[in-house]
C-alpha atoms as a PDB file:
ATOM      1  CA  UNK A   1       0.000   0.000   0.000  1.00  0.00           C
ATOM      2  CA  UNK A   2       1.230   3.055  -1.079  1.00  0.00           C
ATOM      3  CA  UNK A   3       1.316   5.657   1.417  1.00  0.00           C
ATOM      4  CA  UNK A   4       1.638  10.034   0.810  1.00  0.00           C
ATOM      5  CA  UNK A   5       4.136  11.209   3.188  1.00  0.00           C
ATOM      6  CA  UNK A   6       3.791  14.375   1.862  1.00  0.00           C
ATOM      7  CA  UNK A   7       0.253  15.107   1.963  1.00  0.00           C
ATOM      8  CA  UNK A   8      -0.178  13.645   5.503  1.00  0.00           C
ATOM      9  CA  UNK A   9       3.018  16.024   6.748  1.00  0.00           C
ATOM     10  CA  UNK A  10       1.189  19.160   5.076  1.00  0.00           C
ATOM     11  CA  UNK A  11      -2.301  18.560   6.558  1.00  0.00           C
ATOM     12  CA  UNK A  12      -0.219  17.795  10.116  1.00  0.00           C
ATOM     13  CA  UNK A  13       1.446  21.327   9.322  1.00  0.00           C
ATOM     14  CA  UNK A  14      -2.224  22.950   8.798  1.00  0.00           C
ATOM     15  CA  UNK A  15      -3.323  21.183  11.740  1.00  0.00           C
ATOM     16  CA  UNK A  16      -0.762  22.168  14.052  1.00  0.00           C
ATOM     17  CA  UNK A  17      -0.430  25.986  12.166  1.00  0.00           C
ATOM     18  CA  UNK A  18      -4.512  26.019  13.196  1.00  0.00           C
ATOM     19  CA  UNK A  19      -4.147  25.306  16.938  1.00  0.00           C
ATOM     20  CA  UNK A  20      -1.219  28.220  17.379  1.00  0.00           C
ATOM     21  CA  UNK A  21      -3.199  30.528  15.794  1.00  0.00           C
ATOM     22  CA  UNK A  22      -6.115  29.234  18.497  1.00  0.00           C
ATOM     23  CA  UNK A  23      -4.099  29.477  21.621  1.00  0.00           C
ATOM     24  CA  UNK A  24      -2.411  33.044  20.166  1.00  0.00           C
ATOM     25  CA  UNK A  25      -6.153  34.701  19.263  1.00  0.00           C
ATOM     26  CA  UNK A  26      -7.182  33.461  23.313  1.00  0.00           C
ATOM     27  CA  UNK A  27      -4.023  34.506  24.629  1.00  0.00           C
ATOM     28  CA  UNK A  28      -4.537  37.990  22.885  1.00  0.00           C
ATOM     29  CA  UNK A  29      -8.365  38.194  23.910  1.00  0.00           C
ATOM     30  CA  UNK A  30      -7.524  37.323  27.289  1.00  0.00           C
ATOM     31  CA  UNK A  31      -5.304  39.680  28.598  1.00  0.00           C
ATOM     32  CA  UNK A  32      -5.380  39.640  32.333  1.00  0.00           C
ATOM     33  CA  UNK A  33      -4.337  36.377  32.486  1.00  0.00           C
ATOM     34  CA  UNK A  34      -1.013  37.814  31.868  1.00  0.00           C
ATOM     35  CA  UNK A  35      -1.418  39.533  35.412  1.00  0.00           C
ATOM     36  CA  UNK A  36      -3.299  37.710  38.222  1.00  0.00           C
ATOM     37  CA  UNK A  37      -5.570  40.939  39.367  1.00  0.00           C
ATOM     38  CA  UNK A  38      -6.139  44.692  39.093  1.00  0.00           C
ATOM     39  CA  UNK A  39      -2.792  46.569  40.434  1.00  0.00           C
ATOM     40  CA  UNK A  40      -3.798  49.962  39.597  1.00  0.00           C
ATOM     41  CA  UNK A  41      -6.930  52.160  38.971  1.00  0.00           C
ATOM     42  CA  UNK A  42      -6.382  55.384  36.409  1.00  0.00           C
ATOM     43  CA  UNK A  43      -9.660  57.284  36.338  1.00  0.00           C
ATOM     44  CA  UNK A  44      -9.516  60.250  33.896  1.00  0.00           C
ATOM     45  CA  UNK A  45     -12.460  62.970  33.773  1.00  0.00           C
ATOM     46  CA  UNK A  46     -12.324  65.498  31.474  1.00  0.00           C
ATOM     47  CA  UNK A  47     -13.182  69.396  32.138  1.00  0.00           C
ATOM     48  CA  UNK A  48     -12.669  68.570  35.642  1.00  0.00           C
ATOM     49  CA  UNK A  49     -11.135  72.253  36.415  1.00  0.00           C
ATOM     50  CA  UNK A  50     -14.215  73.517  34.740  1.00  0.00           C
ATOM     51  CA  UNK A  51     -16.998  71.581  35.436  1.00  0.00           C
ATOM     52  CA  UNK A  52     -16.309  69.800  39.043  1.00  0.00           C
ATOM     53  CA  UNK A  53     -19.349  68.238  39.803  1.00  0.00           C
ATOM     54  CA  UNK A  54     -17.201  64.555  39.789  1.00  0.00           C
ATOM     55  CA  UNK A  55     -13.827  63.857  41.290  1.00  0.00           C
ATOM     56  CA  UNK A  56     -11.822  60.681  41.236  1.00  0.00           C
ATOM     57  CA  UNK A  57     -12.664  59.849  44.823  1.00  0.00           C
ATOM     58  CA  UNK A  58     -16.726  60.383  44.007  1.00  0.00           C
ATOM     59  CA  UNK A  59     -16.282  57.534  40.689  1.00  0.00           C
ATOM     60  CA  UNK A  60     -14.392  55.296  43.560  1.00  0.00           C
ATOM     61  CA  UNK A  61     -17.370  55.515  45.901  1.00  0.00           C
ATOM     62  CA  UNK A  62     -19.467  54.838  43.361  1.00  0.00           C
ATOM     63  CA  UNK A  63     -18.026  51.743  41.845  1.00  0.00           C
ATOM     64  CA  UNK A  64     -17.791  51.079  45.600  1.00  0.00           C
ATOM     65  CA  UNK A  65     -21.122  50.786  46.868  1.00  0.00           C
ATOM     66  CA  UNK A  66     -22.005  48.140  43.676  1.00  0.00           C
ATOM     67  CA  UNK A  67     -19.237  46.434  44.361  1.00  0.00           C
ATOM     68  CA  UNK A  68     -17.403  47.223  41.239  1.00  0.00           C
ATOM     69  CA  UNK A  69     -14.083  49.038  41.908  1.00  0.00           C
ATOM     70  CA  UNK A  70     -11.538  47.367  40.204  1.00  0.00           C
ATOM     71  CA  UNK A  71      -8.559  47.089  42.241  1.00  0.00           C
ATOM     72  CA  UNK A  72      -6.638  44.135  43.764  1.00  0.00           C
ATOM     73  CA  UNK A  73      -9.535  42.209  41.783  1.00  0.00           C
ATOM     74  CA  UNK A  74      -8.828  39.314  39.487  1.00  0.00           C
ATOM     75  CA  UNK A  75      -8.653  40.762  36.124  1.00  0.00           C
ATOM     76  CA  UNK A  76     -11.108  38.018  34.701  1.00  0.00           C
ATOM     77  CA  UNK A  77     -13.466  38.907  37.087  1.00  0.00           C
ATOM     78  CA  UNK A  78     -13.340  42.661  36.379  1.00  0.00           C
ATOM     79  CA  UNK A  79     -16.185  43.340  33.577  1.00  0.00           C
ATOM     80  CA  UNK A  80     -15.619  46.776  32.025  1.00  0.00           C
ATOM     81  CA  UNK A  81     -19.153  46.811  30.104  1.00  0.00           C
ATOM     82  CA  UNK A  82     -20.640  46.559  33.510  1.00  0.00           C
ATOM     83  CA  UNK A  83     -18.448  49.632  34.991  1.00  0.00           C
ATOM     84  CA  UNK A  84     -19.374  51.804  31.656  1.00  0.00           C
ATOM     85  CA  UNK A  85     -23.097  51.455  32.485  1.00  0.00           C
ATOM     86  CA  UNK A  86     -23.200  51.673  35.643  1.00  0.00           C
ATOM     87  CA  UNK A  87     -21.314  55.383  35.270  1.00  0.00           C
ATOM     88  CA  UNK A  88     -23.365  56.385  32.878  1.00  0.00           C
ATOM     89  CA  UNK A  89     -26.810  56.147  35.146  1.00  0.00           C
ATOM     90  CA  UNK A  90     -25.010  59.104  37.138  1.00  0.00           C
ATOM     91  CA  UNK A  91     -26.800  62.411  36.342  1.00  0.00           C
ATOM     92  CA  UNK A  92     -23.255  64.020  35.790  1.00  0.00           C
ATOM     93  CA  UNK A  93     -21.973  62.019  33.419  1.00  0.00           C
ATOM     94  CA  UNK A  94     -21.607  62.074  29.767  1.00  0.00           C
ATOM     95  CA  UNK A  95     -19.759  59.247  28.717  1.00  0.00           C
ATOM     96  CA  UNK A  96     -17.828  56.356  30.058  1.00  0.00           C
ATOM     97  CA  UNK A  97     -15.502  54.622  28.958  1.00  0.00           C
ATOM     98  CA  UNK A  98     -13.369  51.623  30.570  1.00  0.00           C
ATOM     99  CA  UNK A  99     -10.758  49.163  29.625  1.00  0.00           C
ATOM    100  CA  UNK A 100      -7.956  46.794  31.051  1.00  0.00           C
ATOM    101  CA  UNK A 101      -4.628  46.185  30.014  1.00  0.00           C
ATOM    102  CA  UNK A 102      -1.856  43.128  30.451  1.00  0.00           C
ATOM    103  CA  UNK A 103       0.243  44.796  32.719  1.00  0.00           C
ATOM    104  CA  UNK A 104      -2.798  45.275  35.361  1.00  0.00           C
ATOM    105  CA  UNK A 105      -4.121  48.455  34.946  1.00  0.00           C
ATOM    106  CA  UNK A 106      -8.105  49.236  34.659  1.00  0.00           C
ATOM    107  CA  UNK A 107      -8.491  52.860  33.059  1.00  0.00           C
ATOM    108  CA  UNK A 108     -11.862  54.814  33.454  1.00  0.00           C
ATOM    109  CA  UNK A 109     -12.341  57.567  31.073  1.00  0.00           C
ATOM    110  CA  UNK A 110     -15.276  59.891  31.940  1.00  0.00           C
ATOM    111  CA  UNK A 111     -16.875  63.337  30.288  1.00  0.00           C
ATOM    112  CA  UNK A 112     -19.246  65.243  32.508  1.00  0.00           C
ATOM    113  CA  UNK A 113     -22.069  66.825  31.413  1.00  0.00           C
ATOM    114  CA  UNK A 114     -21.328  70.505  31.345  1.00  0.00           C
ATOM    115  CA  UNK A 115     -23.598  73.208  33.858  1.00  0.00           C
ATOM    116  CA  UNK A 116     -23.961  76.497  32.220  1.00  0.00           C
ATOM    117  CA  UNK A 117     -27.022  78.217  34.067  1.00  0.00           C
ATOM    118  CA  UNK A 118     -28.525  77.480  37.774  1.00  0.00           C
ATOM    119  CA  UNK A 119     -31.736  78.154  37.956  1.00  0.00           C
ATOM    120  CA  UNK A 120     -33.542  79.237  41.365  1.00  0.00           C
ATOM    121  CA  UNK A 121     -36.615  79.646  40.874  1.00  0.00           C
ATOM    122  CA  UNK A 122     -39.648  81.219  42.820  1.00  0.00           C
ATOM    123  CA  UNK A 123     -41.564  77.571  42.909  1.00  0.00           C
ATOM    124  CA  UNK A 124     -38.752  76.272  45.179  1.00  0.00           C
ATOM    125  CA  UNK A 125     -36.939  74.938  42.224  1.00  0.00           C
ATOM    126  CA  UNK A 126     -33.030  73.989  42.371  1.00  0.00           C
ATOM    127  CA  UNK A 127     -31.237  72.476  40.107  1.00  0.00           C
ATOM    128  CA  UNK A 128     -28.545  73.384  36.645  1.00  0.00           C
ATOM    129  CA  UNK A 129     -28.774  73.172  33.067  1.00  0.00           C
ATOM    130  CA  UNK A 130     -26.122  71.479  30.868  1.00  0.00           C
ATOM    131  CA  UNK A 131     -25.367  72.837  27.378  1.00  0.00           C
ATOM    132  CA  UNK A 132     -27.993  70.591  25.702  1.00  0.00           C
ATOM    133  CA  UNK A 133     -30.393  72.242  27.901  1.00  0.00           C
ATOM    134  CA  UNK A 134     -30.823  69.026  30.358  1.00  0.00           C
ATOM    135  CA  UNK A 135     -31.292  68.989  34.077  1.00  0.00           C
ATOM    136  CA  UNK A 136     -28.499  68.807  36.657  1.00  0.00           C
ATOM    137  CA  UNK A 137     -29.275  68.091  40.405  1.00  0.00           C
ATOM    138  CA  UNK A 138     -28.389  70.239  42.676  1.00  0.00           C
ATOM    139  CA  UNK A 139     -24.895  69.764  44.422  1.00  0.00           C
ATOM    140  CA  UNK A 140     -22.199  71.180  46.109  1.00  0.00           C
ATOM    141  CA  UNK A 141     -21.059  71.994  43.080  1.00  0.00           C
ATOM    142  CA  UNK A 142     -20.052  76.113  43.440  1.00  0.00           C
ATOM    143  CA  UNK A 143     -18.567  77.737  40.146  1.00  0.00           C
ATOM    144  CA  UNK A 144     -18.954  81.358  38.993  1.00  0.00           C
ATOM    145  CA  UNK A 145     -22.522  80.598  36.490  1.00  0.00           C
ATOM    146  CA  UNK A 146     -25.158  82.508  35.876  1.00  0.00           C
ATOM    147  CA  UNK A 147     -27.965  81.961  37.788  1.00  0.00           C
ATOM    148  CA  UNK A 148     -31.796  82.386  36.738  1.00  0.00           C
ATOM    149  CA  UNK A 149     -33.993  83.576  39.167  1.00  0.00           C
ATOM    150  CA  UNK A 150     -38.440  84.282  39.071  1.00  0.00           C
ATOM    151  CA  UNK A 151     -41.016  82.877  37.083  1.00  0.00           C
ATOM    152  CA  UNK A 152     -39.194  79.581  36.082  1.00  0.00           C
ATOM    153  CA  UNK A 153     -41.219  76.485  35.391  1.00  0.00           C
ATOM    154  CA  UNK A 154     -39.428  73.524  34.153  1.00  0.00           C
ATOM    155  CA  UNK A 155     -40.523  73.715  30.714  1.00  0.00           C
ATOM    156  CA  UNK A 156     -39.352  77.643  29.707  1.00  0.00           C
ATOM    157  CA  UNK A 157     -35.673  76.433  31.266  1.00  0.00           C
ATOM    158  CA  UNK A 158     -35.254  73.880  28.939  1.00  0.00           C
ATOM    159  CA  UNK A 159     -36.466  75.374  25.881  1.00  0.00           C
ATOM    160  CA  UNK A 160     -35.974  78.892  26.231  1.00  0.00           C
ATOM    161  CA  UNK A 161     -33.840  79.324  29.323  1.00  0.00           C
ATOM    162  CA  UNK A 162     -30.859  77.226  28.530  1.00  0.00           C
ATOM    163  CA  UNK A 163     -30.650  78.815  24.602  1.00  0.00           C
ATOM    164  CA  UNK A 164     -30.351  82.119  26.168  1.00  0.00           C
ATOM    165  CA  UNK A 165     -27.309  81.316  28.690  1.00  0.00           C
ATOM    166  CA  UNK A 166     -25.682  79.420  25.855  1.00  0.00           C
ATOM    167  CA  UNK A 167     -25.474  82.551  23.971  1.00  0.00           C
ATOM    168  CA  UNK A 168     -24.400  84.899  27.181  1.00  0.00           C
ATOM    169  CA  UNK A 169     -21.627  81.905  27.566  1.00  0.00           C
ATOM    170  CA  UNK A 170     -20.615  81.894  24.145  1.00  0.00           C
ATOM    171  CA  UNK A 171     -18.789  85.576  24.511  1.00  0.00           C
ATOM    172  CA  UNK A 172     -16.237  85.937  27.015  1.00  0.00           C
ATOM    173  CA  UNK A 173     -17.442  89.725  27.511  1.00  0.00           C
ATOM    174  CA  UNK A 174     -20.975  88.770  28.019  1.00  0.00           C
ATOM    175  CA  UNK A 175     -19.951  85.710  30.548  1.00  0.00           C
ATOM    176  CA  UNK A 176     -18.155  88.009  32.751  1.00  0.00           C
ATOM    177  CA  UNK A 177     -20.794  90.852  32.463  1.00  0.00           C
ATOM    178  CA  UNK A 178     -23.947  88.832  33.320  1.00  0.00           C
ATOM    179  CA  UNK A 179     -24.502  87.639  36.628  1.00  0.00           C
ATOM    180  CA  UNK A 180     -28.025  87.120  36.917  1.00  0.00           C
ATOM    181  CA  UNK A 181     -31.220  86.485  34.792  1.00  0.00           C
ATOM    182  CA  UNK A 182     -34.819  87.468  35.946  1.00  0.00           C
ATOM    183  CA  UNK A 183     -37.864  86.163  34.457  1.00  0.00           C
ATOM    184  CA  UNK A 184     -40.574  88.531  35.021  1.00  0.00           C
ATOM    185  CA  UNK A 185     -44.378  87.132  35.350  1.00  0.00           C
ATOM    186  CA  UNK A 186     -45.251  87.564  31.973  1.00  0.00           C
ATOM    187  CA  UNK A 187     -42.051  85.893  31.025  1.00  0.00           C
ATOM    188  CA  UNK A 188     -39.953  89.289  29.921  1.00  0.00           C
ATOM    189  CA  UNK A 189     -36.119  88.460  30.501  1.00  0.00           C
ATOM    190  CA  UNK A 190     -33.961  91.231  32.938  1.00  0.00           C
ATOM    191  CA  UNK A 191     -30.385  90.660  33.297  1.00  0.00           C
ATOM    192  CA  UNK A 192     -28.142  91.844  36.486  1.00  0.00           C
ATOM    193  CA  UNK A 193     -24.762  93.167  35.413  1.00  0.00           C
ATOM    194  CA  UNK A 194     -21.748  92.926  37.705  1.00  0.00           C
ATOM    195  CA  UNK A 195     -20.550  96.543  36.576  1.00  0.00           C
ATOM    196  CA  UNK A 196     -22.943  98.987  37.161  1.00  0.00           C
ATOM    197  CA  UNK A 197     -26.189  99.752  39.103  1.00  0.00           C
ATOM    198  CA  UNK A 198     -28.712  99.731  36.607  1.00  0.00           C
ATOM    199  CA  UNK A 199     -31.199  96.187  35.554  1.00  0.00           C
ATOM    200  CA  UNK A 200     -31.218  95.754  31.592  1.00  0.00           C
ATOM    201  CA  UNK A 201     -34.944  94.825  30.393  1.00  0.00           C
ATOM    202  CA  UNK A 202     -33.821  92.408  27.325  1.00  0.00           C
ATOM    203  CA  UNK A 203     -37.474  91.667  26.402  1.00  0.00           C
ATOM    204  CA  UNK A 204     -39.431  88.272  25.114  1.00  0.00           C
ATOM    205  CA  UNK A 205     -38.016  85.803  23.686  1.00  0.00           C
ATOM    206  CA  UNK A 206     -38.838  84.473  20.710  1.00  0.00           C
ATOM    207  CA  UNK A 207     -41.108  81.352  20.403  1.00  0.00           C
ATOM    208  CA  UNK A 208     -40.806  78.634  18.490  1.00  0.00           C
ATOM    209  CA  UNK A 209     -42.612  75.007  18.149  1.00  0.00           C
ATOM    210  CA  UNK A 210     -39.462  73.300  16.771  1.00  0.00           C
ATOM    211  CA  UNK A 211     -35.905  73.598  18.183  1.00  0.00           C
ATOM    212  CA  UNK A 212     -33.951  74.254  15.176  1.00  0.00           C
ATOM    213  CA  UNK A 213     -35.805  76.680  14.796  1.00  0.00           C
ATOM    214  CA  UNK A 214     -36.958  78.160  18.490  1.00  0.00           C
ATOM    215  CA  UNK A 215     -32.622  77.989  18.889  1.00  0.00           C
ATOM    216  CA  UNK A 216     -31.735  80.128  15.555  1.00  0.00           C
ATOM    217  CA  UNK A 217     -34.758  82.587  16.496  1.00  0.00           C
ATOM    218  CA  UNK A 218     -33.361  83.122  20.457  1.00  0.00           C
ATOM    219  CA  UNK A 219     -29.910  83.114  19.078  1.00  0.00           C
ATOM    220  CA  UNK A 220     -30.742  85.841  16.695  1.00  0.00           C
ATOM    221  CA  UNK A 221     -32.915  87.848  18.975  1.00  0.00           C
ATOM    222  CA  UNK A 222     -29.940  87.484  22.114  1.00  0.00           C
ATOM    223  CA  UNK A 223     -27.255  88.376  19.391  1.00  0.00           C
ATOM    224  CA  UNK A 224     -29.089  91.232  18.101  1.00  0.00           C
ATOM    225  CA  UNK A 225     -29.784  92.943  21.774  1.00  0.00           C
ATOM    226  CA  UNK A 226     -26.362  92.592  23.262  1.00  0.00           C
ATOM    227  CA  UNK A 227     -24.689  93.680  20.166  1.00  0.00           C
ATOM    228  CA  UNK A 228     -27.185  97.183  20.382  1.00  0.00           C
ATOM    229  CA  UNK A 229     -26.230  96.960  24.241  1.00  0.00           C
ATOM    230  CA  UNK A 230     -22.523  97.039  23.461  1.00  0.00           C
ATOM    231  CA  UNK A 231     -22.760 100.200  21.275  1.00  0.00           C
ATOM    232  CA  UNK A 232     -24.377 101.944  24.239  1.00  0.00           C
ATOM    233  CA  UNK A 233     -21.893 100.795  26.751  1.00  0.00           C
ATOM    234  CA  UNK A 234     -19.026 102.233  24.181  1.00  0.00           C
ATOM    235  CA  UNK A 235     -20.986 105.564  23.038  1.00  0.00           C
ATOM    236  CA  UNK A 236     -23.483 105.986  25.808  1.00  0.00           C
ATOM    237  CA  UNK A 237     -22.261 104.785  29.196  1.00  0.00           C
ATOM    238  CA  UNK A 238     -19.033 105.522  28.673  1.00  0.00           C
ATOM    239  CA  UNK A 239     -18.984 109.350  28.083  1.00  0.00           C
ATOM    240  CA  UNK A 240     -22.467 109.894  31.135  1.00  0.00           C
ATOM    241  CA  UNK A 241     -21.075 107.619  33.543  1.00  0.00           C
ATOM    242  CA  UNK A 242     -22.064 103.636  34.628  1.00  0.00           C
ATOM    243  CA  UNK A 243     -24.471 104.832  37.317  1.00  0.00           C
ATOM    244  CA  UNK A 244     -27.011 107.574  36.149  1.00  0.00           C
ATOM    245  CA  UNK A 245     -29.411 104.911  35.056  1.00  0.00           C
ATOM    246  CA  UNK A 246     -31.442 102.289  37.252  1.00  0.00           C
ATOM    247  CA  UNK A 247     -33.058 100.613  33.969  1.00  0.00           C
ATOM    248  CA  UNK A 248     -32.218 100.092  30.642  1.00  0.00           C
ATOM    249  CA  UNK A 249     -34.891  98.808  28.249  1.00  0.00           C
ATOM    250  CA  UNK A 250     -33.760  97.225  24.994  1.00  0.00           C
ATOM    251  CA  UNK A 251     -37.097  95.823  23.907  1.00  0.00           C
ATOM    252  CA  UNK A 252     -37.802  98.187  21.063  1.00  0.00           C
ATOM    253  CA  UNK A 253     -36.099  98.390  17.801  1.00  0.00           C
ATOM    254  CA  UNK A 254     -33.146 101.142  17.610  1.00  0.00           C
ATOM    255  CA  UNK A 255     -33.660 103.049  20.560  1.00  0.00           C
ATOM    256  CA  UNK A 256     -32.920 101.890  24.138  1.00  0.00           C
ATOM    257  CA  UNK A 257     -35.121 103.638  26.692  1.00  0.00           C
ATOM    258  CA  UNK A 258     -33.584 105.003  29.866  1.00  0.00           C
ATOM    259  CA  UNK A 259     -34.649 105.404  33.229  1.00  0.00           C
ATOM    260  CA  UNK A 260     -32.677 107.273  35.643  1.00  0.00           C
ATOM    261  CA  UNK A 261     -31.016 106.422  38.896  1.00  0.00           C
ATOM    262  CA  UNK A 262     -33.203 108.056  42.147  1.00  0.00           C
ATOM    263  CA  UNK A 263     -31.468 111.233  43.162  1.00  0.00           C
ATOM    264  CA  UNK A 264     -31.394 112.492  46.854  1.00  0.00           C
ATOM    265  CA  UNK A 265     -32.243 116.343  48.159  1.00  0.00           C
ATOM    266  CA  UNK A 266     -31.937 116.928  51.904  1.00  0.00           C
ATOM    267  CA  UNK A 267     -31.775 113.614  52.366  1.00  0.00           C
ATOM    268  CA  UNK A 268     -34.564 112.464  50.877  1.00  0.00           C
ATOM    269  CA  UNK A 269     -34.541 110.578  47.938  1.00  0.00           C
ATOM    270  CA  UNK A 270     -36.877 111.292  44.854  1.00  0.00           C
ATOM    271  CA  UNK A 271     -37.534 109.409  41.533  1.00  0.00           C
ATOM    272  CA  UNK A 272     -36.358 111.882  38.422  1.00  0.00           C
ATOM    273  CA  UNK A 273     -39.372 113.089  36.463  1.00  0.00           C
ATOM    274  CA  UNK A 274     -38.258 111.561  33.767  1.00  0.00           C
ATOM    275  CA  UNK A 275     -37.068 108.440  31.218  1.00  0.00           C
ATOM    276  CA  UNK A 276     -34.552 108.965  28.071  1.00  0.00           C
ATOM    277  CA  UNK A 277     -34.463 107.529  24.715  1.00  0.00           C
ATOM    278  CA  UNK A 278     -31.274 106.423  23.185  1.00  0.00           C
ATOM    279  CA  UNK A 279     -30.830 107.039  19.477  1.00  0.00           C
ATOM    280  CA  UNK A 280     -28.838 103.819  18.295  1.00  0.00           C
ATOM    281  CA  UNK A 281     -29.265 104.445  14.205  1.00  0.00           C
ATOM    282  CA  UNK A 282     -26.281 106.620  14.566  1.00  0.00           C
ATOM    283  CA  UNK A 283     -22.301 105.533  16.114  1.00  0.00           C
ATOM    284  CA  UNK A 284     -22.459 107.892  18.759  1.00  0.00           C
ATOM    285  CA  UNK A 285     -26.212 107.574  20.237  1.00  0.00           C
ATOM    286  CA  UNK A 286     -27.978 111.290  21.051  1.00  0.00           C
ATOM    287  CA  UNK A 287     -29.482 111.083  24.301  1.00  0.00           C
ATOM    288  CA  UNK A 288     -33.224 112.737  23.586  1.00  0.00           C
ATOM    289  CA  UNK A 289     -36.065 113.894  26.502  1.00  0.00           C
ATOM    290  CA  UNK A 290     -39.122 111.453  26.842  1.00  0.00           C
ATOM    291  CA  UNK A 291     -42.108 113.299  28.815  1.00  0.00           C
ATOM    292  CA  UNK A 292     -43.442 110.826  30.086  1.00  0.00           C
ATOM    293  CA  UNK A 293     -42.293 109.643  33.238  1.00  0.00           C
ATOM    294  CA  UNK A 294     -42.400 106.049  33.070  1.00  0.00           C
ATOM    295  CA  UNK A 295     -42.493 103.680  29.780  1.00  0.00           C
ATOM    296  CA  UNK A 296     -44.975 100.863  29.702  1.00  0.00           C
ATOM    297  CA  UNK A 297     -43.643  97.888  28.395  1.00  0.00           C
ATOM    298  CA  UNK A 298     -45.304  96.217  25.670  1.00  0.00           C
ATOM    299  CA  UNK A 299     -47.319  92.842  26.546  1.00  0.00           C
ATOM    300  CA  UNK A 300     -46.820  89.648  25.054  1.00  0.00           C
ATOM    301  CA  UNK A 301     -50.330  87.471  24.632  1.00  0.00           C
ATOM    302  CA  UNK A 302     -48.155  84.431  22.790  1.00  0.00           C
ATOM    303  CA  UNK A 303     -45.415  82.884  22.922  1.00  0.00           C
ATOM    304  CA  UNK A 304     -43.614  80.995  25.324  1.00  0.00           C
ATOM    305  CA  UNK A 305     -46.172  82.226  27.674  1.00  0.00           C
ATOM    306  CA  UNK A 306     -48.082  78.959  27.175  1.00  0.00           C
ATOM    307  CA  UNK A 307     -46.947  75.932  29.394  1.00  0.00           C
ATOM    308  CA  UNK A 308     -46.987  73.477  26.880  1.00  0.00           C
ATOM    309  CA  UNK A 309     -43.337  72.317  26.005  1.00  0.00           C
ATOM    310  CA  UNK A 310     -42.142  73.198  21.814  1.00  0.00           C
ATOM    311  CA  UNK A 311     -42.099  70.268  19.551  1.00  0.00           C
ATOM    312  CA  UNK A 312     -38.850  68.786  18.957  1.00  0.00           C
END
């Protein structure tokens, strides 16, 4: 019987060439087996100077109290899908991301969700907005942020609230000029400066059903008052002085309406008897007299008056 060496040796070959590449692919997929258990935890959270609301010590205690914190574990026992999720059902986190190497090491990679507004409002309401306009607990968090104060319900933050402080954040100027928001009753927007005495009466925002388009509208309308406001801080407030006015009204289209700050006589103080109009058509805006004493803002029968949240 004739027998063939040669094709027997080859499949043998194949066979054996098969198995390495076996053992090599579980070897590779199976890295911890290289090290017994976890020697060292990395955890990694980014904007951590900026946002704070998590440390490394608060994603310890975390993993902690499920049992989950990697270290001095075996590393076959460690399940990084299970750490990822369990992160990510915190309300101040983003993303999550974990993974283990061969020499030991677990590393958890975390974004926060950013806070750009607190809002406190007169309901008894608490809590932050993030930059997509969702809802933060409140914490111990402290940073320098705007906060939002009045008529707040939960439905005008999101939608209307949160567009409006992403737009004060967006300029440098703006963010350190702002403090403060106030929504008035019939949902007209006042801001606090930091320099100066006076309240700045912004307006209504703009509604809008959908949010590409309730965004661009906001973005347009914030743009377009703070960029009028600007000219009068160069050529208005600059040349009469930050304090002669208590109110500045920006609701109406190229003027800016003036009220001035109380005055005292023998002690006494008395309102002035009466309100400016600022010219803004021109560079340099001409202060002019109003007689009246007192301009009635205009009132707003739509928009985001109504409860019900836009369409997205």
């Amino acid at each position: 019987m004739y027998i063939r060496w040669k094709s027997i040796t080859i499949a043998l070959i194949d066979v054996l060439l098969a198995v390495y590449l076996i053992l090599a692919v579980t070897s590779w997929n199976k890295p911890e087996e290289n090290v017994a258990v976890c020697n060292e935890v990395k955890i990694n959270i980014s904007d951590v100077n900026n946002a704070g609301f998590l440390s490394a010590e608060e994603v310890k205690d975390i993993l902690n109290k499920v049992k989950l914190y990697p270290l001095n574990k075996s590393m076959k026992a460690i399940n990084p899908r299970r750490i990822e999720e369990t992160l990510r059902t915190g309300p101040f986190v983003n993303t999550a991301q974990c993974y283990k190497t061969t020499s030991g090491i677990v590393f958890i990679n975390i974004t926060q969700r950013m806070p750009i507004i607190r809002i406190k409002s007169d309901n008894g309401d608490d809590y932050y907005l993030d930059d997509n306009g969702g809802i933060l607990p409140n914490s111990k968090y402290i940073s320098d942020l705007i906060i939002a104060t009045g008529s707040i319900n939960r439905i005008f933050a999101q939608y209307y609230l949160s567009s409006l402080a992403k737009e004060i954040n967006a300029s440098p100027f703006w963010l350190n000029q702002i403090e403060q928001i106030h929504v008035l009753p019939d949902r007209g927007i006042e801001l606090v400066p930091r320099v100066g005495n006076q309240i700045i009466f912004l307006g209504y925002l703009p509604y809008g059903k959908y949010k590409s388009a309730r965004e661009r509208g906001i973005r347009e309308f914030v743009s377009k008052k703070l960029d009028r406001l600007s000219k009068f801080y160069k050529y208005g407030m600059s040349k009469v002085g930050w304090n002669l006015y208590s109110y500045i009204n920006l609701e109406f289209d190229n003027q800016i309406v003036c009220k001035k700050q109380l005055h005292k006589e023998a002690g006494v103080e008395k309102p002035t008897t009466r309100s400016e109009v600022v010219d803004v058509k021109k560079n340099d805006p001409e202060v002019l007299e109003k007689k009246s004493s007192e301009v009635k803002k205009e009132k707003k029968t739509d928009g985001p008056m109504a409860e019900e949240g836009p369409t997205e």
